[in-house]
C-alpha atoms as a PDB file:
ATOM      1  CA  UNK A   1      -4.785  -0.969   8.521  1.00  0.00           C
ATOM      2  CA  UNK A   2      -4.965   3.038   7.321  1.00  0.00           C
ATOM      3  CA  UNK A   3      -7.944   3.585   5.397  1.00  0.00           C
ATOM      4  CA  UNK A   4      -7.508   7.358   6.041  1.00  0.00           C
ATOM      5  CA  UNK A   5      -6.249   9.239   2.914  1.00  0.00           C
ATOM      6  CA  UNK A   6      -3.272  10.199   4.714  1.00  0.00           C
ATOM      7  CA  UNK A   7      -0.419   9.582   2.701  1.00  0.00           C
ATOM      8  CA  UNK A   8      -2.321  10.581  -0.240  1.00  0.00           C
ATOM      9  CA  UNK A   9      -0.575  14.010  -0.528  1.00  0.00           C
ATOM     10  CA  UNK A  10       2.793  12.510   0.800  1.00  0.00           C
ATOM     11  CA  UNK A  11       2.463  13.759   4.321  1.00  0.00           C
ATOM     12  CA  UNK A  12       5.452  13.587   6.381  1.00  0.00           C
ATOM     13  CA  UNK A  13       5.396  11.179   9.654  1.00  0.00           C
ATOM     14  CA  UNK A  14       2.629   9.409  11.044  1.00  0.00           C
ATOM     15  CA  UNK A  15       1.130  13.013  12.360  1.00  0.00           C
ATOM     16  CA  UNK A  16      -2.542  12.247  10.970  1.00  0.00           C
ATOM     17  CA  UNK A  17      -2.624   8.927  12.176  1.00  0.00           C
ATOM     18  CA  UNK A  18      -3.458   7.794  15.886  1.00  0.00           C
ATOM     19  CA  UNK A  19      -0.001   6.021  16.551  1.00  0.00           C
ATOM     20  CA  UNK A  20       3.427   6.794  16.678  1.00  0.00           C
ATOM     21  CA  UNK A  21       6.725   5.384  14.768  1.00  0.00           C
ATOM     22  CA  UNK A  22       7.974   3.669  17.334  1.00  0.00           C
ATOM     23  CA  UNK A  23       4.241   1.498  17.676  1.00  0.00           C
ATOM     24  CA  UNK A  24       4.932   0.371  14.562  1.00  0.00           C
ATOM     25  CA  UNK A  25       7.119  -2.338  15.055  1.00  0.00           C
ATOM     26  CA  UNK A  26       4.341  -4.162  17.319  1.00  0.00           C
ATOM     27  CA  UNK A  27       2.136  -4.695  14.548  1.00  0.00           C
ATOM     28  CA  UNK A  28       2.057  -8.239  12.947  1.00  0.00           C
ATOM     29  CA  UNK A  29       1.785  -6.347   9.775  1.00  0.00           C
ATOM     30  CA  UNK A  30       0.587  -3.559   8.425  1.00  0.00           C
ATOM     31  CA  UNK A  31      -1.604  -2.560   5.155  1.00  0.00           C
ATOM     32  CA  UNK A  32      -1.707   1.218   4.068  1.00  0.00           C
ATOM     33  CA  UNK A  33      -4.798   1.886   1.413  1.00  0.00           C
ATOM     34  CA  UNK A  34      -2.699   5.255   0.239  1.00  0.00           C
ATOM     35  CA  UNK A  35      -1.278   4.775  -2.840  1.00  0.00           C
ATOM     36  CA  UNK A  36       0.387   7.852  -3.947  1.00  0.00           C
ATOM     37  CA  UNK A  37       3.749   7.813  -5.315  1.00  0.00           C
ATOM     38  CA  UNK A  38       6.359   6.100  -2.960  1.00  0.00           C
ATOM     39  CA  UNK A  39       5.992   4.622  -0.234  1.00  0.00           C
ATOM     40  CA  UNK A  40       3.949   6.432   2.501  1.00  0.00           C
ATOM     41  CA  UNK A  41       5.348   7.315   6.075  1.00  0.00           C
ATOM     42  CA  UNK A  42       3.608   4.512   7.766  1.00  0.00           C
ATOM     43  CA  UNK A  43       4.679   1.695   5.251  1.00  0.00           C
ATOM     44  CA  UNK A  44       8.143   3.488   5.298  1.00  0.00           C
ATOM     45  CA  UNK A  45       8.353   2.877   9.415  1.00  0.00           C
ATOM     46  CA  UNK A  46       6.766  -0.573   8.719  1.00  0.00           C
ATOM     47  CA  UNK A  47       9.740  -1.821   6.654  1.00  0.00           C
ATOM     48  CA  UNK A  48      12.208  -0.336   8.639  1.00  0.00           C
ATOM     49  CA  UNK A  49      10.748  -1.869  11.877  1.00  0.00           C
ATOM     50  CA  UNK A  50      10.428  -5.238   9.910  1.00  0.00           C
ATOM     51  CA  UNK A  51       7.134  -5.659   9.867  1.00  0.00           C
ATOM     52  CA  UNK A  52       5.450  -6.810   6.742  1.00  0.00           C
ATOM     53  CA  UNK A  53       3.512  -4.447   4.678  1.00  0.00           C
ATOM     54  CA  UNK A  54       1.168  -4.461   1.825  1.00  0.00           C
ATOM     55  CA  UNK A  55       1.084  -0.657   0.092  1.00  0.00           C
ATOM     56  CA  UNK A  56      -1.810   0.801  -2.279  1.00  0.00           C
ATOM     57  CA  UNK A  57      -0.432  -0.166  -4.924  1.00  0.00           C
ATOM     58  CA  UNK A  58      -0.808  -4.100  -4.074  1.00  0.00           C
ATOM     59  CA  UNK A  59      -4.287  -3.530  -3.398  1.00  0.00           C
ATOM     60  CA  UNK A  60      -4.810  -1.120  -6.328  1.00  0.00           C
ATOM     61  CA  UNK A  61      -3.363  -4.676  -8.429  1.00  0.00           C
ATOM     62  CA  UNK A  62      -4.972  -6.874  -6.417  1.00  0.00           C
ATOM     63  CA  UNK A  63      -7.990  -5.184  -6.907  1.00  0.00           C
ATOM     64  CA  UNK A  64      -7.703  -4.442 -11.026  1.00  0.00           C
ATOM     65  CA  UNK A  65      -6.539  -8.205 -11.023  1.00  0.00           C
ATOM     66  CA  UNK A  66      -9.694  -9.550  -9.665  1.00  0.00           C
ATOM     67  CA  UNK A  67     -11.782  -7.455 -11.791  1.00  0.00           C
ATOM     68  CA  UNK A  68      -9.778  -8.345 -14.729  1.00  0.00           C
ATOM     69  CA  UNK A  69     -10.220 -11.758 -14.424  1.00  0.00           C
ATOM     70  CA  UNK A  70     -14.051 -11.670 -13.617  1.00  0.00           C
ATOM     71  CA  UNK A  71     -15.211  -9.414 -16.840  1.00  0.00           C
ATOM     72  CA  UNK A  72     -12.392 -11.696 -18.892  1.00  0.00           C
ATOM     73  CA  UNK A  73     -13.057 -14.738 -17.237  1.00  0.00           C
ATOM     74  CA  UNK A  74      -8.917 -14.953 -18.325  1.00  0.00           C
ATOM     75  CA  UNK A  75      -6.252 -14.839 -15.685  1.00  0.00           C
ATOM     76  CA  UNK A  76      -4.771 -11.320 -15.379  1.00  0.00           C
ATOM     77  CA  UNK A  77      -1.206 -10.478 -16.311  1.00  0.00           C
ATOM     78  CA  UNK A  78      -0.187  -9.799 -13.057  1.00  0.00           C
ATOM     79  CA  UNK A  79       3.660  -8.398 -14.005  1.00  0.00           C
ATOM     80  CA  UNK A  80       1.850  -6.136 -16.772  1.00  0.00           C
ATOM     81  CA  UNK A  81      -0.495  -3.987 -14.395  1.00  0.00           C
ATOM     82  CA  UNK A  82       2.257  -4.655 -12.090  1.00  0.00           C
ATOM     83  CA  UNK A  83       4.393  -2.712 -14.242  1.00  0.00           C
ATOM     84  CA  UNK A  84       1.958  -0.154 -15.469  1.00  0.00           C
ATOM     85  CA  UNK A  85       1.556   1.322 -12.042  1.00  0.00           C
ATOM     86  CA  UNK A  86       5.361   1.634 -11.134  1.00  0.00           C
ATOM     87  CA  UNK A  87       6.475   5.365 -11.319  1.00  0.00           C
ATOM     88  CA  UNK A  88       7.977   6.380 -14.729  1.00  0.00           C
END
């Protein structure tokens, strides 16, 4: 789990973090609280070490979802948000 904000600014690598790439893989997942635009360097070498991975943006929605449904009291339209945050 990175709750660091690298990956924020779209660092390159896993420099500012206290593994390396090829750690990655041994992980039975991996969750990155960055949610900048793209995918950041460590849920990049997650996927292609095929480990699963859960970016900002999930938690961002997962987050806004919750909310959403406990001011509302009305389930939250998931694909909406969903599509709201996706780059334009």
């Amino acid at each position: 789990v990175n709750c660091t904000a690298h990956g924020l600014a779209g660092e390159p690598g896993l420099d500012g973090l206290p593994l390396a790439e090829a750690e990655v893989g041994q992980f039975g997942a991996v969750v990155d609280f960055a949610y900048g635009v793209g995918d950041t360097a460590l849920i990049a070498a997650a996927r292609r070490a095929g480990v699963p991975a859960v970016d900002g943006h999930e938690l961002l929605l997962a987050q806004g979802a919750l909310s959403f449904e406990l001011f509302t009291g009305t389930p939250a339209p998931i694909e909406v948000m969903r599509a709201a945050l996706a780059p334009a």
